[in-house]
N, C-alpha and C. Protein backbone atom coordinates (compact mmCIF):
# COMPACT_ATOMS: atom_id res chain seq x y z
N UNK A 1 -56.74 157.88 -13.16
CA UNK A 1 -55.95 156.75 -13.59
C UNK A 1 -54.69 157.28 -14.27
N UNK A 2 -53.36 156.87 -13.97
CA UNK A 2 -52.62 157.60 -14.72
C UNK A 2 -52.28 156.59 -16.08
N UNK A 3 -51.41 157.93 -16.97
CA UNK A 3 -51.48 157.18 -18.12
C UNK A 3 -51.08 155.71 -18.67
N UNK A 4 -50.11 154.92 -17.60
CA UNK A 4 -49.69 153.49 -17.68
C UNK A 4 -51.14 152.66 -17.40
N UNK A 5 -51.89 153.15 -16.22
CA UNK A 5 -53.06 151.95 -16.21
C UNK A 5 -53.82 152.29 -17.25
N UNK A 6 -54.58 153.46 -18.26
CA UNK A 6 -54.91 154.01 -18.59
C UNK A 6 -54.36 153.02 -19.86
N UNK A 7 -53.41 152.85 -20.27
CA UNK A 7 -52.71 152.66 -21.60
C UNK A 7 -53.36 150.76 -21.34
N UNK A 8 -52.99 150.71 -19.80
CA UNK A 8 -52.92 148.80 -19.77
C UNK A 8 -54.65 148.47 -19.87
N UNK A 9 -55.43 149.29 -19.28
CA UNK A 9 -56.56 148.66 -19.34
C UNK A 9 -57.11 148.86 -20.66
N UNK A 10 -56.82 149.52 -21.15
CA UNK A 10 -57.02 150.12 -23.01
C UNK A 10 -56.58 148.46 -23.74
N UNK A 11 -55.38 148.37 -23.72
CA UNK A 11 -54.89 147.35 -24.24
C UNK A 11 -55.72 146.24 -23.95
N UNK A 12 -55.84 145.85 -22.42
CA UNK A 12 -56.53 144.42 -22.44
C UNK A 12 -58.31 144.25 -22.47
N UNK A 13 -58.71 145.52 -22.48
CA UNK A 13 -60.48 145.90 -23.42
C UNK A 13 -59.88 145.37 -24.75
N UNK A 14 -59.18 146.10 -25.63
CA UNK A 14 -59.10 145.63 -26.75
C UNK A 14 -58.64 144.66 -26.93
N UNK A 15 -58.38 143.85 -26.20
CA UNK A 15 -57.51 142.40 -26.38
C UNK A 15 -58.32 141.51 -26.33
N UNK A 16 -59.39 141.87 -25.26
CA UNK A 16 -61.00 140.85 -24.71
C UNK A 16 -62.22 141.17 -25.78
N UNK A 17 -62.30 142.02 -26.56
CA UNK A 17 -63.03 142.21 -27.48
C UNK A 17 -62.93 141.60 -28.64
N UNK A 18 -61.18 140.93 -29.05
CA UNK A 18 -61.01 140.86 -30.14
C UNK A 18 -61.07 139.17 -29.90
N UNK A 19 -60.62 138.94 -28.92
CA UNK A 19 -61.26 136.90 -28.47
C UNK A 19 -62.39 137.42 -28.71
N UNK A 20 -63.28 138.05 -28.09
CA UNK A 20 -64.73 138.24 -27.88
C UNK A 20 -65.19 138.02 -29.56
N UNK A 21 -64.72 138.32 -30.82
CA UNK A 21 -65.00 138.68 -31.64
C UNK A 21 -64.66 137.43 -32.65
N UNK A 22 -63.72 136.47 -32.43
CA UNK A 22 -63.35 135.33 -32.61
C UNK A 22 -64.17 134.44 -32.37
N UNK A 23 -64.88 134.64 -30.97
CA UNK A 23 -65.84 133.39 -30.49
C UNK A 23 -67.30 133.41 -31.17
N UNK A 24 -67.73 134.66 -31.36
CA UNK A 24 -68.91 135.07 -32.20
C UNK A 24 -68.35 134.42 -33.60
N UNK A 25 -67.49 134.38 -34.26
CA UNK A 25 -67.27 134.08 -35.78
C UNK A 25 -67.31 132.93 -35.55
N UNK A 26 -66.90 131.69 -34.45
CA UNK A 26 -66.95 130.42 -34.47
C UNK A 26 -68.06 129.99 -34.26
N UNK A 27 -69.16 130.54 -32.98
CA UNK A 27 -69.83 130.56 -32.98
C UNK A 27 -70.94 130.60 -34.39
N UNK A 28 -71.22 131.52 -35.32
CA UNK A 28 -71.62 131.59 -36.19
C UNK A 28 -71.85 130.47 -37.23
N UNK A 29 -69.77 129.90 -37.61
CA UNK A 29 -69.72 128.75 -37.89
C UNK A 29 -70.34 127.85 -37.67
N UNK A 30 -70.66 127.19 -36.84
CA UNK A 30 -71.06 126.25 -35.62
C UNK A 30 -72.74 126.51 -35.67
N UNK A 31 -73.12 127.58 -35.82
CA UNK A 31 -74.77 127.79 -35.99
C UNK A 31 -74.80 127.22 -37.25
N UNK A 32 -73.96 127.12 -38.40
CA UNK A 32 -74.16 127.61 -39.79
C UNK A 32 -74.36 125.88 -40.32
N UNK A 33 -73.71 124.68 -39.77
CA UNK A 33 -73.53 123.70 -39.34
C UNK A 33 -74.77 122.91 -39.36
N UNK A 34 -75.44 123.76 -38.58
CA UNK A 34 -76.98 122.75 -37.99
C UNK A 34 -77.80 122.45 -39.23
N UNK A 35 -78.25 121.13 -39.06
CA UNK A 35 -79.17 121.04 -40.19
C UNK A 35 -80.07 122.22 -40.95
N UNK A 36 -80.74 122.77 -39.85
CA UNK A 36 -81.84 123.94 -39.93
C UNK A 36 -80.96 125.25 -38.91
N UNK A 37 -80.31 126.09 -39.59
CA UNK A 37 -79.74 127.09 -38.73
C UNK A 37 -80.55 127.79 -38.31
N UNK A 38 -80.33 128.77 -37.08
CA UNK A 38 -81.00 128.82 -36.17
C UNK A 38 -81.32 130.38 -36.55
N UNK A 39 -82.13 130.75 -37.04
CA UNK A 39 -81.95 132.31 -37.90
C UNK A 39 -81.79 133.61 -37.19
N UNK A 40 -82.38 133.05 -35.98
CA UNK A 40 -82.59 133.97 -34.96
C UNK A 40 -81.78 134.26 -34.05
N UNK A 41 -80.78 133.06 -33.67
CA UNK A 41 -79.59 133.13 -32.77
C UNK A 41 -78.75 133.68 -33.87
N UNK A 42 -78.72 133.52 -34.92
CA UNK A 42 -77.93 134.05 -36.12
C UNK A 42 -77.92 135.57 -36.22
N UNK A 43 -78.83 136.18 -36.10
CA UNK A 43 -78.68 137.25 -36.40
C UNK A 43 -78.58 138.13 -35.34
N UNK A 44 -78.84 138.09 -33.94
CA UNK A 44 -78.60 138.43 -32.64
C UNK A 44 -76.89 137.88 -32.76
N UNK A 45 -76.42 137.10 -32.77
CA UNK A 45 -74.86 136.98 -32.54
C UNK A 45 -74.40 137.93 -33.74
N UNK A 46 -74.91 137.74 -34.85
CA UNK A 46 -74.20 138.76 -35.77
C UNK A 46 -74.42 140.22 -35.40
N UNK A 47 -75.39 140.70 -34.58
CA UNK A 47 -75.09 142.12 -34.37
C UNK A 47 -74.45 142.34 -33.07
N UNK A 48 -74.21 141.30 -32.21
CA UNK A 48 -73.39 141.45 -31.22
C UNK A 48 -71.96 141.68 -32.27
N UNK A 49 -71.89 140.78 -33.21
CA UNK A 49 -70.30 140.62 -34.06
C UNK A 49 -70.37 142.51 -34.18
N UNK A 50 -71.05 142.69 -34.83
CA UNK A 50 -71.16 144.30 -35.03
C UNK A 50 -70.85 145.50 -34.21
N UNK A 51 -71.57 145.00 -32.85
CA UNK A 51 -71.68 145.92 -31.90
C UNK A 51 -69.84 145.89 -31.67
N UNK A 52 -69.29 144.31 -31.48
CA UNK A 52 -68.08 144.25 -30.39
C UNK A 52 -67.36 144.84 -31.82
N UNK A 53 -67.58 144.64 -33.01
CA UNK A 53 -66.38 145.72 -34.20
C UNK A 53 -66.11 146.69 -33.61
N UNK A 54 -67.71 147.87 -33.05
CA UNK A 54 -67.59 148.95 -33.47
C UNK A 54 -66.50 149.35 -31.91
N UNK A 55 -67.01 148.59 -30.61
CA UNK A 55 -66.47 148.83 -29.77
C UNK A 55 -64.77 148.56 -30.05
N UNK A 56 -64.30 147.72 -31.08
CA UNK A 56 -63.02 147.47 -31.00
C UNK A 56 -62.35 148.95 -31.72
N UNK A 57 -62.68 149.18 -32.61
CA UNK A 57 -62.72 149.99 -33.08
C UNK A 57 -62.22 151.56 -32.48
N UNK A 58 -63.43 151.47 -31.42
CA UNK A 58 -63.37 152.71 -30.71
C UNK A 58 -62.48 152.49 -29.46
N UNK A 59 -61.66 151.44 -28.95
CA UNK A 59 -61.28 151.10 -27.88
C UNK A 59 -59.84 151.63 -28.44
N UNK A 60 -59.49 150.85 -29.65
CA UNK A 60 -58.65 151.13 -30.74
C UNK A 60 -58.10 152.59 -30.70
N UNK A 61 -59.16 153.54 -30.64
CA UNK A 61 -58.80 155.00 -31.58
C UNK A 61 -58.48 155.18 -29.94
N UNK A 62 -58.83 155.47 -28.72
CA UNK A 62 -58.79 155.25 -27.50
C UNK A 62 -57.24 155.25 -27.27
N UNK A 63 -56.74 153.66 -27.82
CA UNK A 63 -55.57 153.26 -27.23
C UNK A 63 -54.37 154.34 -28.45
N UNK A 64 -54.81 154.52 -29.28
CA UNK A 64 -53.82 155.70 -30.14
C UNK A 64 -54.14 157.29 -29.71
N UNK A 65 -55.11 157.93 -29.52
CA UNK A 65 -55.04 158.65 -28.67
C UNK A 65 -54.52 159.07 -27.48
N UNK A 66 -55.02 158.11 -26.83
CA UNK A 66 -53.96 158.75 -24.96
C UNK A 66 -53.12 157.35 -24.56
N UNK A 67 -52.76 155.96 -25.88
CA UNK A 67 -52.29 155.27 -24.92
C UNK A 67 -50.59 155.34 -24.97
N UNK A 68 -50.15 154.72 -24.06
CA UNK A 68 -48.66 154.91 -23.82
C UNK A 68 -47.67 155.63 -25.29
N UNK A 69 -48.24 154.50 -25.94
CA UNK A 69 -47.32 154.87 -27.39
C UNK A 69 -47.52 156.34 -28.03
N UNK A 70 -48.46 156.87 -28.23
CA UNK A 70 -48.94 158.03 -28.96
C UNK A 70 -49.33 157.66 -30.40
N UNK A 71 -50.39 159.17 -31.00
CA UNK A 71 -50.14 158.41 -32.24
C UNK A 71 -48.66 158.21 -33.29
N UNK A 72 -47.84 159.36 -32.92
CA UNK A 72 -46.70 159.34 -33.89
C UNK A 72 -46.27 157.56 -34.44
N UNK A 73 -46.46 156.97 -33.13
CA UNK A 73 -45.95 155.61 -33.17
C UNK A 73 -46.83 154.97 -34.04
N UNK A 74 -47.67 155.20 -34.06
CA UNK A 74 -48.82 154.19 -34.53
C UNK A 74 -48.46 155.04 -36.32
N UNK A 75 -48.94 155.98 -36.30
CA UNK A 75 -48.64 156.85 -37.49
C UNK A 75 -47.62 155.77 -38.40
N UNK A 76 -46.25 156.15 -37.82
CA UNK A 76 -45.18 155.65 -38.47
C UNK A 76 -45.09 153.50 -38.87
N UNK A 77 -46.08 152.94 -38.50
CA UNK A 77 -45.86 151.92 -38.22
C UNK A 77 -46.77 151.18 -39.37
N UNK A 78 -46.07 150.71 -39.99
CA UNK A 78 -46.75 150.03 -41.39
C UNK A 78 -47.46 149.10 -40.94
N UNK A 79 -47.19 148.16 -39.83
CA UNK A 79 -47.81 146.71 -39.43
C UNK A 79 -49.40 147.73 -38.97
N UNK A 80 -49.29 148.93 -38.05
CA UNK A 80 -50.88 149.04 -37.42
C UNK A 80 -51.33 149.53 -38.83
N UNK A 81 -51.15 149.71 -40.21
CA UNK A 81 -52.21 150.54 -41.22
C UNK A 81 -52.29 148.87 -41.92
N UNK A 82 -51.67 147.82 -41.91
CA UNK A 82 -52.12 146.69 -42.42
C UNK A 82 -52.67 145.74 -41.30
N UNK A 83 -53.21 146.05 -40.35
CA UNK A 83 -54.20 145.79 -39.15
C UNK A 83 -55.39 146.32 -39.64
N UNK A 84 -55.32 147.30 -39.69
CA UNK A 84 -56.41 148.44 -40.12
C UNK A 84 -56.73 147.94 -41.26
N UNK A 85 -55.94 147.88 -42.02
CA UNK A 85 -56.78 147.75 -43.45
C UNK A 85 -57.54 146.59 -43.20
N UNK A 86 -56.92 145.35 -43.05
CA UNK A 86 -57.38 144.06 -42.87
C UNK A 86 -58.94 144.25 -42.00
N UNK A 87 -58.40 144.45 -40.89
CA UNK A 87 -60.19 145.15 -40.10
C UNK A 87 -61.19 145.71 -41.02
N UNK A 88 -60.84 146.37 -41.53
CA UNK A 88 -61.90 146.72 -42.75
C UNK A 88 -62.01 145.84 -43.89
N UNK A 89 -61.32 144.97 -44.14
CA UNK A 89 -61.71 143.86 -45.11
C UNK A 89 -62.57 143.24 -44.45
N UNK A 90 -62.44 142.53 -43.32
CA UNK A 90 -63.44 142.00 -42.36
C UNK A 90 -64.80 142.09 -42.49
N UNK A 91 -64.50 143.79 -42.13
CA UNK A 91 -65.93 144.65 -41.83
C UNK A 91 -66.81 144.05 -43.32
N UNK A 92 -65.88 144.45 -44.40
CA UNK A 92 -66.66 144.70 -45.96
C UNK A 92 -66.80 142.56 -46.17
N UNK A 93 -66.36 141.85 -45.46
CA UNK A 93 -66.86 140.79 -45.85
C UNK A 93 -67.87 140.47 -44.86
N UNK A 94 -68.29 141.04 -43.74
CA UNK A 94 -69.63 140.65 -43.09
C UNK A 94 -70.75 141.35 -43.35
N UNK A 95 -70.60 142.28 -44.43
CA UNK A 95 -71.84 142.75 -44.94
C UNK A 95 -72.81 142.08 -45.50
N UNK A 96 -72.40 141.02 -46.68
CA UNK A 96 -73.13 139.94 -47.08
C UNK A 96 -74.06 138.52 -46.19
N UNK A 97 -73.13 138.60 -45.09
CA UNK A 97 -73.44 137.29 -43.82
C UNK A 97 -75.01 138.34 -43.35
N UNK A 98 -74.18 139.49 -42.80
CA UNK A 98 -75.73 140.35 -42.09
C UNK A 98 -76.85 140.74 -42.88
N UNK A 99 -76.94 141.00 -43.81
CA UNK A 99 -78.01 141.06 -44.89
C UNK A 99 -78.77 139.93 -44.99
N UNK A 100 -78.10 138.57 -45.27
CA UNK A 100 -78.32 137.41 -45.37
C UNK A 100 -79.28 136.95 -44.07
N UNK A 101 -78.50 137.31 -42.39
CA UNK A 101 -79.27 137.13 -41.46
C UNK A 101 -80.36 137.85 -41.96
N UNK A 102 -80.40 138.75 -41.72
CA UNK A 102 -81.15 139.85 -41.30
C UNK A 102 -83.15 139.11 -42.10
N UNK A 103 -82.26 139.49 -43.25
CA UNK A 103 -83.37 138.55 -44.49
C UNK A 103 -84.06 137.42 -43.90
N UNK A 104 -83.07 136.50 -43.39
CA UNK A 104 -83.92 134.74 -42.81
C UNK A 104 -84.49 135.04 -41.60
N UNK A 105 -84.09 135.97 -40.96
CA UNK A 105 -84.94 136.53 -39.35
C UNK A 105 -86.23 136.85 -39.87
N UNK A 106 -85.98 137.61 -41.08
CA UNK A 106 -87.35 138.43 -41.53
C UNK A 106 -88.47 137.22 -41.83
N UNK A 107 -87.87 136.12 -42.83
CA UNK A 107 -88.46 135.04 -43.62
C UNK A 107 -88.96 133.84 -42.38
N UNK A 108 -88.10 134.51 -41.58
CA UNK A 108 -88.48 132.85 -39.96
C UNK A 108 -90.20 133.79 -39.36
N UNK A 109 -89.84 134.90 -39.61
CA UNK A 109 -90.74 135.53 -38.23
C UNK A 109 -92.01 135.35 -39.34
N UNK A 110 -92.27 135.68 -40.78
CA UNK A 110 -93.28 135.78 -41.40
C UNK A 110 -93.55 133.91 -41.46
N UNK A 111 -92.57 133.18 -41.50
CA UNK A 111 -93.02 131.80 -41.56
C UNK A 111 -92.15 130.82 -40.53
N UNK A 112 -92.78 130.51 -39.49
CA UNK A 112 -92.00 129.53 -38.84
C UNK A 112 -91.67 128.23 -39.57
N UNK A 113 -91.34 127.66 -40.11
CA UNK A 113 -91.52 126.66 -40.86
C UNK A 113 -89.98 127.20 -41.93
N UNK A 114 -89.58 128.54 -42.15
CA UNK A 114 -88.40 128.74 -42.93
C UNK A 114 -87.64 128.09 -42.27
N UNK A 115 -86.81 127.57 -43.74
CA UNK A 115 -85.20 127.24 -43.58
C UNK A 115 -84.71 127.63 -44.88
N UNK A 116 -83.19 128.39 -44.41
CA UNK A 116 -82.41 128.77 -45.68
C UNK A 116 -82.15 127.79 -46.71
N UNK A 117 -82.06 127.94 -48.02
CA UNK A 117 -81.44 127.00 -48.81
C UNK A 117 -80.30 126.76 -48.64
N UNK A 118 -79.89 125.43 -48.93
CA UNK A 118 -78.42 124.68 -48.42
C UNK A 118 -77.35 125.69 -49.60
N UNK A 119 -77.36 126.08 -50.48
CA UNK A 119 -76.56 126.84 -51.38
C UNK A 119 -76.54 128.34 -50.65
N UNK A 120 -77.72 128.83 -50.31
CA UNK A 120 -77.11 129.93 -49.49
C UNK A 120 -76.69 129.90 -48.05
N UNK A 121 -76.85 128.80 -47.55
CA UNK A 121 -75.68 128.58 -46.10
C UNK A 121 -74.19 128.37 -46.44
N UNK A 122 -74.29 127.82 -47.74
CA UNK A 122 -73.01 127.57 -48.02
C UNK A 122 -72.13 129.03 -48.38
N UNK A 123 -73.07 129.62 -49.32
CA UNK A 123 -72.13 131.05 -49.58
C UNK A 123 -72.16 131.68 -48.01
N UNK A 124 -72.72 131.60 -47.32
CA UNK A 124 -72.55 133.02 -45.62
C UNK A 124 -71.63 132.27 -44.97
N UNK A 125 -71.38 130.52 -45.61
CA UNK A 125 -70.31 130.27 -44.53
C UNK A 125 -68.71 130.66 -44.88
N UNK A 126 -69.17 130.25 -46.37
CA UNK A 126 -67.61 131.15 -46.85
C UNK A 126 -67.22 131.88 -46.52
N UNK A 127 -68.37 133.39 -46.68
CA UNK A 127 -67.74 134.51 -46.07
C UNK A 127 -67.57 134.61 -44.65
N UNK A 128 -67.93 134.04 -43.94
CA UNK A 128 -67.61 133.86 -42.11
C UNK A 128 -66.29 132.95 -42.12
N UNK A 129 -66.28 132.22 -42.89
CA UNK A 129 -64.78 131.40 -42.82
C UNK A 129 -63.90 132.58 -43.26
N UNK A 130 -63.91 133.42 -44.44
CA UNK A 130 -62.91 134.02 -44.68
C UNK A 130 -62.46 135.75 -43.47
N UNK A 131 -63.98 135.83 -43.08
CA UNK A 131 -63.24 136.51 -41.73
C UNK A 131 -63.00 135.83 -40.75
N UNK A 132 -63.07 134.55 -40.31
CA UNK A 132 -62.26 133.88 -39.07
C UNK A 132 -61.04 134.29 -39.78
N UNK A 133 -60.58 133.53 -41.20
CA UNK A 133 -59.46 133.88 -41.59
C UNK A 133 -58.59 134.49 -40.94
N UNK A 134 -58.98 135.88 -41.26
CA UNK A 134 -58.39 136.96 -41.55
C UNK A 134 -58.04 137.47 -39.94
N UNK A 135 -58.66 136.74 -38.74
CA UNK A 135 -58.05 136.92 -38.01
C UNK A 135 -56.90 136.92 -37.60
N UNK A 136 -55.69 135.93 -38.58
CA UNK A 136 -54.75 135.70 -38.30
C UNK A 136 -53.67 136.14 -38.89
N UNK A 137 -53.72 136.82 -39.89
CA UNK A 137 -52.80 137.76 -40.80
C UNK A 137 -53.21 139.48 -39.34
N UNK A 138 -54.60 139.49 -39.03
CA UNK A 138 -54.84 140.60 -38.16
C UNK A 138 -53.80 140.29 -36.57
N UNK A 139 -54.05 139.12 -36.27
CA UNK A 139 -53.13 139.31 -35.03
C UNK A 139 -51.94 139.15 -35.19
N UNK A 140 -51.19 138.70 -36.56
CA UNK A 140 -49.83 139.14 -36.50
C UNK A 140 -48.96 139.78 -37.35
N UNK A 141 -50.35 140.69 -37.51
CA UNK A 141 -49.88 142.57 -37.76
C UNK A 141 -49.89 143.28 -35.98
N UNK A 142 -50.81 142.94 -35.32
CA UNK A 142 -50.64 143.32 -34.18
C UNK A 142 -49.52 142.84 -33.66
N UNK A 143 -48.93 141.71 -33.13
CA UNK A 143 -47.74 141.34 -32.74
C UNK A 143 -46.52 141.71 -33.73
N UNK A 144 -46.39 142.02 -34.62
CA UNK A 144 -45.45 142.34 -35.83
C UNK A 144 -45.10 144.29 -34.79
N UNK A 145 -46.39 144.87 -34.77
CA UNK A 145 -46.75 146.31 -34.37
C UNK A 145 -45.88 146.71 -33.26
N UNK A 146 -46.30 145.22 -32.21
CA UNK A 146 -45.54 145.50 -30.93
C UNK A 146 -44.28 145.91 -30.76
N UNK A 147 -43.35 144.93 -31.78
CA UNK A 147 -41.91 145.07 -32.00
C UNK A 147 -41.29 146.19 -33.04
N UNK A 148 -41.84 147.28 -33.65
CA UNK A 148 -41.61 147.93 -34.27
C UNK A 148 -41.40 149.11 -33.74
């Protein structure tokens, strides 16, 4: 593949991962919603949320490595280290949501009959609202990136 398709298919993996990663957070929302959330679809979508991070992530280091731009570009470019940072705010606010799953998966499987308390759906939705958020200060550090 030479390095232009190489650079383009880089770009639009990471472009489909990061919708991909949007629809899981709405998704989530939208579980979080139901009278009795669903603990189990909850925590299977949240480690898909995980899995598609880590792949963005690595698609990421990928596209600064061999893609068109190099890293110098990326290096020099204030908008991709406030992408980055933000991505890792993300990361450090879905730690609390996955623990949280992880816990009610545990509490569903020992008792079918669990349901979370309405005060703690409310705190995991916060933090899932505040990384949908943050999607959008993230995509326009990316579009900010492009033009720099």
């Amino acid at each position: 593949m030479s390095g232009l398709g190489l650079d383009l298919g880089l770009a639009i993996a990471h472009h489909i991962l990061v919708f991909g990663l949007a629809i899981m957070l709405a998704m989530e929302l939208a579980y979080l919603r139901a009278e009795r959330p669903p603990v189990g679809r909850l925590a299977g979508l949240d480690a898909g949320y995980g899995m598609t991070s880590l792949l963005i992530i690595a698609v990421g280091v990928c596209r600064v490595l061999w893609g068109a731009k190099g890293w110098a570009a990326y290096e020099a470019n204030p908008f991709f280290w406030a992408k980055v940072g933000t991505f890792a705010i993300m990361g450090l606010c879905s730690i609390a949501p996955t623990i949280t799953f992880l816990r009610w998966r545990k509490a569903f499987r020992a008792n079918p009959a669990f349901a979370p308390e309405a005060g703690e759906v409310a705190r995991v939705t916060r933090w899932v609202r505040i990384e949908l958020l943050l999607l959008f200060p993230l995509v326009g550090f990316a579009a900010a990136m492009a033009r720099v």
